[in-house]
C-alpha atoms as a PDB file:
ATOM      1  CA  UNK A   1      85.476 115.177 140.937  1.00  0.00           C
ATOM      2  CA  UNK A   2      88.088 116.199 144.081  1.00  0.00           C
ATOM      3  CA  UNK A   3      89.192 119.258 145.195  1.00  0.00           C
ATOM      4  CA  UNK A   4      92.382 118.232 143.504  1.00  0.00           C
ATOM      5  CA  UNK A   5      90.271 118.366 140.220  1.00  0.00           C
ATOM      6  CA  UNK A   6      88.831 121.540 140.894  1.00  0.00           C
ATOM      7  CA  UNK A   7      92.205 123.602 141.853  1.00  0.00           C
ATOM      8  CA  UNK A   8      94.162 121.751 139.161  1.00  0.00           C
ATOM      9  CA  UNK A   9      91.781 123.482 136.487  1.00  0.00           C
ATOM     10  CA  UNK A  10      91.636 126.837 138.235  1.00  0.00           C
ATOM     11  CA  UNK A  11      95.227 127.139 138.727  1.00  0.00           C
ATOM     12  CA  UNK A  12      95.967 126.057 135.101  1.00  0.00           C
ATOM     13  CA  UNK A  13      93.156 128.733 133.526  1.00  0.00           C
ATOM     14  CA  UNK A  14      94.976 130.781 135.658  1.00  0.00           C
ATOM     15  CA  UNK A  15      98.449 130.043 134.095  1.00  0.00           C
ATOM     16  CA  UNK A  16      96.943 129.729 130.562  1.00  0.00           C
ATOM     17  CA  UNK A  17      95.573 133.205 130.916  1.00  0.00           C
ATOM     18  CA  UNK A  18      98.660 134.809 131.962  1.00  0.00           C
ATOM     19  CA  UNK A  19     100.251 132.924 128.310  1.00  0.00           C
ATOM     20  CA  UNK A  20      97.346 135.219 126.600  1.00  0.00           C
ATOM     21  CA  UNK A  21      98.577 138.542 128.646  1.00  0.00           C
ATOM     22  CA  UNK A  22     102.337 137.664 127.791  1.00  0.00           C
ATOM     23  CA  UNK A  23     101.153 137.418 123.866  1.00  0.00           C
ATOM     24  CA  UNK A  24      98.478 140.132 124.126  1.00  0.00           C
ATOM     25  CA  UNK A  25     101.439 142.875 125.119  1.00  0.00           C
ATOM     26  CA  UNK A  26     104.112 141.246 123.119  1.00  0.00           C
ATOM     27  CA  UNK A  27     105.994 139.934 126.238  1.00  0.00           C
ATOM     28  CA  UNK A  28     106.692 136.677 124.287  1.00  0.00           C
ATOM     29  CA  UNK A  29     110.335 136.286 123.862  1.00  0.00           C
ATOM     30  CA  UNK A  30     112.206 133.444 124.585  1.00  0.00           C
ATOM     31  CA  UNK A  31     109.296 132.000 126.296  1.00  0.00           C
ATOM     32  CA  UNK A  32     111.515 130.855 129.417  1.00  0.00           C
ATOM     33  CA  UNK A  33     109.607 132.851 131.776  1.00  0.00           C
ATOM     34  CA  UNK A  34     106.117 131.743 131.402  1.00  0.00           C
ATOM     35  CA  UNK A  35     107.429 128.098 130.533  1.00  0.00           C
ATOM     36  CA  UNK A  36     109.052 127.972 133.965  1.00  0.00           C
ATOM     37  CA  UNK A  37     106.087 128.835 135.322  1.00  0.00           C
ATOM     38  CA  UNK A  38     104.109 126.213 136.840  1.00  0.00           C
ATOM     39  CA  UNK A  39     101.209 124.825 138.953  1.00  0.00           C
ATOM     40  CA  UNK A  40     101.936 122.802 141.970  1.00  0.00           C
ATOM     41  CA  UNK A  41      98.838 121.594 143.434  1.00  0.00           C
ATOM     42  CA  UNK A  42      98.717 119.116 147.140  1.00  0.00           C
ATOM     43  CA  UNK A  43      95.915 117.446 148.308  1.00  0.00           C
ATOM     44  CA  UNK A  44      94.860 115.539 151.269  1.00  0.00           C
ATOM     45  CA  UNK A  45      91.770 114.079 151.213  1.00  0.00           C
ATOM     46  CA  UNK A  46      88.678 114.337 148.309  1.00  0.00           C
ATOM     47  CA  UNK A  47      87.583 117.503 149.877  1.00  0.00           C
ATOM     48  CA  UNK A  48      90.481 119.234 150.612  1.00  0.00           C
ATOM     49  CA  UNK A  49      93.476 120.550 148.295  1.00  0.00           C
ATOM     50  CA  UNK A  50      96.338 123.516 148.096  1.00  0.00           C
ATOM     51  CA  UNK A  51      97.543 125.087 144.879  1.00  0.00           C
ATOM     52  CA  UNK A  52     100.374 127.486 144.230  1.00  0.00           C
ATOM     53  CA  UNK A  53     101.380 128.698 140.957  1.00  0.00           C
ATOM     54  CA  UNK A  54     105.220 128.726 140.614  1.00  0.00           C
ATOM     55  CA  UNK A  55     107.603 131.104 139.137  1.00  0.00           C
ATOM     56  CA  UNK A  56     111.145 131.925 137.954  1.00  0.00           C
ATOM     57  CA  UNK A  57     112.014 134.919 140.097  1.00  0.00           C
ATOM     58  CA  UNK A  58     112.533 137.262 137.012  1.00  0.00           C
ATOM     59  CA  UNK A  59     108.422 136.762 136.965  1.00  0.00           C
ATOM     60  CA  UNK A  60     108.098 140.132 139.308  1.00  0.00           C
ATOM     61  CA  UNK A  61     109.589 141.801 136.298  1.00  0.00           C
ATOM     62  CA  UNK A  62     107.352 140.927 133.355  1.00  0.00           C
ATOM     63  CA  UNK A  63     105.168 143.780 132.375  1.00  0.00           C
ATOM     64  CA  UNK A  64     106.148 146.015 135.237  1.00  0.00           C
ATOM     65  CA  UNK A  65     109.884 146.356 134.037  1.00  0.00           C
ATOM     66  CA  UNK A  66     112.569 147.389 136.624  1.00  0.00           C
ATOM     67  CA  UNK A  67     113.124 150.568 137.635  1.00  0.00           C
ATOM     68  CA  UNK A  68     116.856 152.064 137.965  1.00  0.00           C
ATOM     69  CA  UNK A  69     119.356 151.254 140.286  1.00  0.00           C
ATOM     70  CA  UNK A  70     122.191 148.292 140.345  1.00  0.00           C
ATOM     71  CA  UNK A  71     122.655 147.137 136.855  1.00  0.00           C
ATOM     72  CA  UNK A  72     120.959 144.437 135.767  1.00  0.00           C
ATOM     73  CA  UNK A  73     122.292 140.831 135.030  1.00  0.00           C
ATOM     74  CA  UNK A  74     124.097 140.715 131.343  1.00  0.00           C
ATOM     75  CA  UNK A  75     123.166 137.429 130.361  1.00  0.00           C
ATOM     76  CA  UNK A  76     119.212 137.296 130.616  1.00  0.00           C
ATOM     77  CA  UNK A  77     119.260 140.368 128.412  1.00  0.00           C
ATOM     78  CA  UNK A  78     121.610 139.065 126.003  1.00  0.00           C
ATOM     79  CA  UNK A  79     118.994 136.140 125.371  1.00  0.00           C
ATOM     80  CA  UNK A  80     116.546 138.395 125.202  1.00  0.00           C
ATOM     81  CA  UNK A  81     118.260 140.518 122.782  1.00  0.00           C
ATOM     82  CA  UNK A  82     118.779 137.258 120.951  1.00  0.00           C
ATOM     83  CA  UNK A  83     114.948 136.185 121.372  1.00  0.00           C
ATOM     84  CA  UNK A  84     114.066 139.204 120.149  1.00  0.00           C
ATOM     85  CA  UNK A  85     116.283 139.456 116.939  1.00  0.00           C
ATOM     86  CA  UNK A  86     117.534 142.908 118.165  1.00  0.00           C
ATOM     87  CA  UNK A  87     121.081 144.544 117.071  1.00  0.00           C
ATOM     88  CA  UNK A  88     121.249 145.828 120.396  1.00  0.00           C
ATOM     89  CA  UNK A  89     124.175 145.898 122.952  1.00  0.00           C
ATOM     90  CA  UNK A  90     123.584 143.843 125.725  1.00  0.00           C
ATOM     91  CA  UNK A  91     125.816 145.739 128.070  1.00  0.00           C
ATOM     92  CA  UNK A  92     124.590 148.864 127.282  1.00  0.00           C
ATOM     93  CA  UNK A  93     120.826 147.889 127.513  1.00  0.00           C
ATOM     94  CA  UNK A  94     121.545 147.022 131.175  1.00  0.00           C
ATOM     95  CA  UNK A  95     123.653 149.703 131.351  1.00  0.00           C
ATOM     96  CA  UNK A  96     120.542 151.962 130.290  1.00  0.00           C
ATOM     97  CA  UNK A  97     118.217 150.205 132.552  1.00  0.00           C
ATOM     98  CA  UNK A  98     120.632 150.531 135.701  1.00  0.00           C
ATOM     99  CA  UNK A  99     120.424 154.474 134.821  1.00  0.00           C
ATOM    100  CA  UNK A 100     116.965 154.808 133.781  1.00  0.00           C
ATOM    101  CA  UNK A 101     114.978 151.582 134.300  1.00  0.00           C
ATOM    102  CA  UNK A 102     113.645 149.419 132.195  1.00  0.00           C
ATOM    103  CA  UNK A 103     110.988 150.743 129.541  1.00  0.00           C
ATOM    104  CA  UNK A 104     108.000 149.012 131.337  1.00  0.00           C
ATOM    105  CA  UNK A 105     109.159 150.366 134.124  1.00  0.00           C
ATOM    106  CA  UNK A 106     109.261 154.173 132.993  1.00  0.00           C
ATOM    107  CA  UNK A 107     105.845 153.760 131.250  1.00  0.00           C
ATOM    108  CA  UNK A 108     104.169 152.824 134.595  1.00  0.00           C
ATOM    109  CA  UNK A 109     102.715 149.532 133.067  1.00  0.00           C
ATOM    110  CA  UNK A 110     101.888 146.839 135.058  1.00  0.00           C
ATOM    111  CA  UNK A 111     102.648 143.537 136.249  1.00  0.00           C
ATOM    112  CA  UNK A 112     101.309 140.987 134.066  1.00  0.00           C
ATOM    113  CA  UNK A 113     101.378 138.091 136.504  1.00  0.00           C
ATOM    114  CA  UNK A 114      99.546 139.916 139.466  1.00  0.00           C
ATOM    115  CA  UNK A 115      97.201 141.508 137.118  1.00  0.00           C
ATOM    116  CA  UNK A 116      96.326 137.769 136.374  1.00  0.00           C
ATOM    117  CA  UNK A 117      96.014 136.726 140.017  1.00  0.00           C
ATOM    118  CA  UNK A 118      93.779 139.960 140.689  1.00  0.00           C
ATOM    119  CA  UNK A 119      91.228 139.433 137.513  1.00  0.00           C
ATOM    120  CA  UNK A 120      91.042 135.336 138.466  1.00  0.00           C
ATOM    121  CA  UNK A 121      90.554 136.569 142.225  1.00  0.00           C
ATOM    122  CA  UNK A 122      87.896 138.659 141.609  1.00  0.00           C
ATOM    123  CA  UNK A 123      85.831 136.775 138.248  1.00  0.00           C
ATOM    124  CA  UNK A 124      87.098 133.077 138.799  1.00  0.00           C
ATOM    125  CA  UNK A 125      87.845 132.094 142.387  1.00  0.00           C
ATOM    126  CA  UNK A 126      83.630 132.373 143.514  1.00  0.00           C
ATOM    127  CA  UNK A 127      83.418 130.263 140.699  1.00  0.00           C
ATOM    128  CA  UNK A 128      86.148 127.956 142.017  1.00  0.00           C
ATOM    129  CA  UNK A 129      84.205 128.071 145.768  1.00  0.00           C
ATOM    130  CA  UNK A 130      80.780 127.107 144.258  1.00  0.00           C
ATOM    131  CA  UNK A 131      82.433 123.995 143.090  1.00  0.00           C
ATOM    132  CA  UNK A 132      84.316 123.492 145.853  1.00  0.00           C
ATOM    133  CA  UNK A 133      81.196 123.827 148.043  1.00  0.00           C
ATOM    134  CA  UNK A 134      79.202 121.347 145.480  1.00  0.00           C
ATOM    135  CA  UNK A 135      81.496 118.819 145.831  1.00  0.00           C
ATOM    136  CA  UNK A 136      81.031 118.821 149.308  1.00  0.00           C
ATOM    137  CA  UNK A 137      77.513 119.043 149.570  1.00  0.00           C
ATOM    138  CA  UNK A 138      77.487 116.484 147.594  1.00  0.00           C
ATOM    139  CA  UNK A 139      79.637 113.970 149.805  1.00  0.00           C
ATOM    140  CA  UNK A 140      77.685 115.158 153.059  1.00  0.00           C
ATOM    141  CA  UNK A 141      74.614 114.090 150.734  1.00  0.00           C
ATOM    142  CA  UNK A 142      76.155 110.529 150.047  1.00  0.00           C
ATOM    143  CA  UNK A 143      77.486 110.496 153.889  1.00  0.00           C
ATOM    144  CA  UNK A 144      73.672 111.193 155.108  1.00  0.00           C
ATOM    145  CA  UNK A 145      71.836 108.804 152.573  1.00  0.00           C
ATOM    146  CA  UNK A 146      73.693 106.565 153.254  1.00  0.00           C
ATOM    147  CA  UNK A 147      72.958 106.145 156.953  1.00  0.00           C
ATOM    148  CA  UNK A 148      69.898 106.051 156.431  1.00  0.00           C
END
């Protein structure tokens, strides 16, 4: 086991439970989001390793919705309209969501991807540190019996 091993599961727990919160609030369209979101994880040594989960910028919208302003981009909602099986005007959805914002949005709901992050910082991560700290008792261990 390396701290490549441990972050590598973390991270991807991570990204497989933010799959259940896309399904659990019906977020599952396309499915273009969440699979262009990723895991990247580096690693130095045994001991030592850096993960980063990575996203398609539209991520900041998923769950939260966008509130009004500029209009929105035609062609994401037109797959999504598409996804979705919707007779629906593209133009005028965005054209709705530039005046009002999006229905997410008005209903105050939440991101889904930082909700993710917060729930695996606060009941996974000391999980994720108790291993990490294992694994390196248990090369200090090996380091000290063996000069003996």
């Amino acid at each position: 086991m390396t701290a490549r091993d441990i972050a590598t599961d973390a991270f991807n727990d991570l990204l497989s439970a933010i799959g259940e919160a896309y399904s659990d609030r019906g977020k599952l369209a396309s499915g273009k989001t969440l699979r262009g979101t990723r895991v990247l994880v580096r690693s130095s040594s045994d001991l030592s390793a850096t993960a980063e989960l990575l996203a398609p910028q539209q991520w900041k919208y998923v769950g939260n919705g966008r509130g009004p302003g500029r209009r929105p981009p035609i062609a994401p909602i037109k797959a999504w309209v598409e996804a979705r099986g919707l007779n629906v005007n593209a133009w005028a959805v965005a054209n709705n969501i530039s005046r009002f914002g999006s229905f997410d949005f008005r209903r105050k709901r939440t991101n889904i991807y930082l909700d993710e992050v917060k729930a695996f910082e606060e009941q996974k991560l000391p999980g994720v540190k108790e291993r990490h700290a294992d694994l390196i008792r248990e090369k200090v261990r090996n380091i000290v019996n063996n000069t003996k």
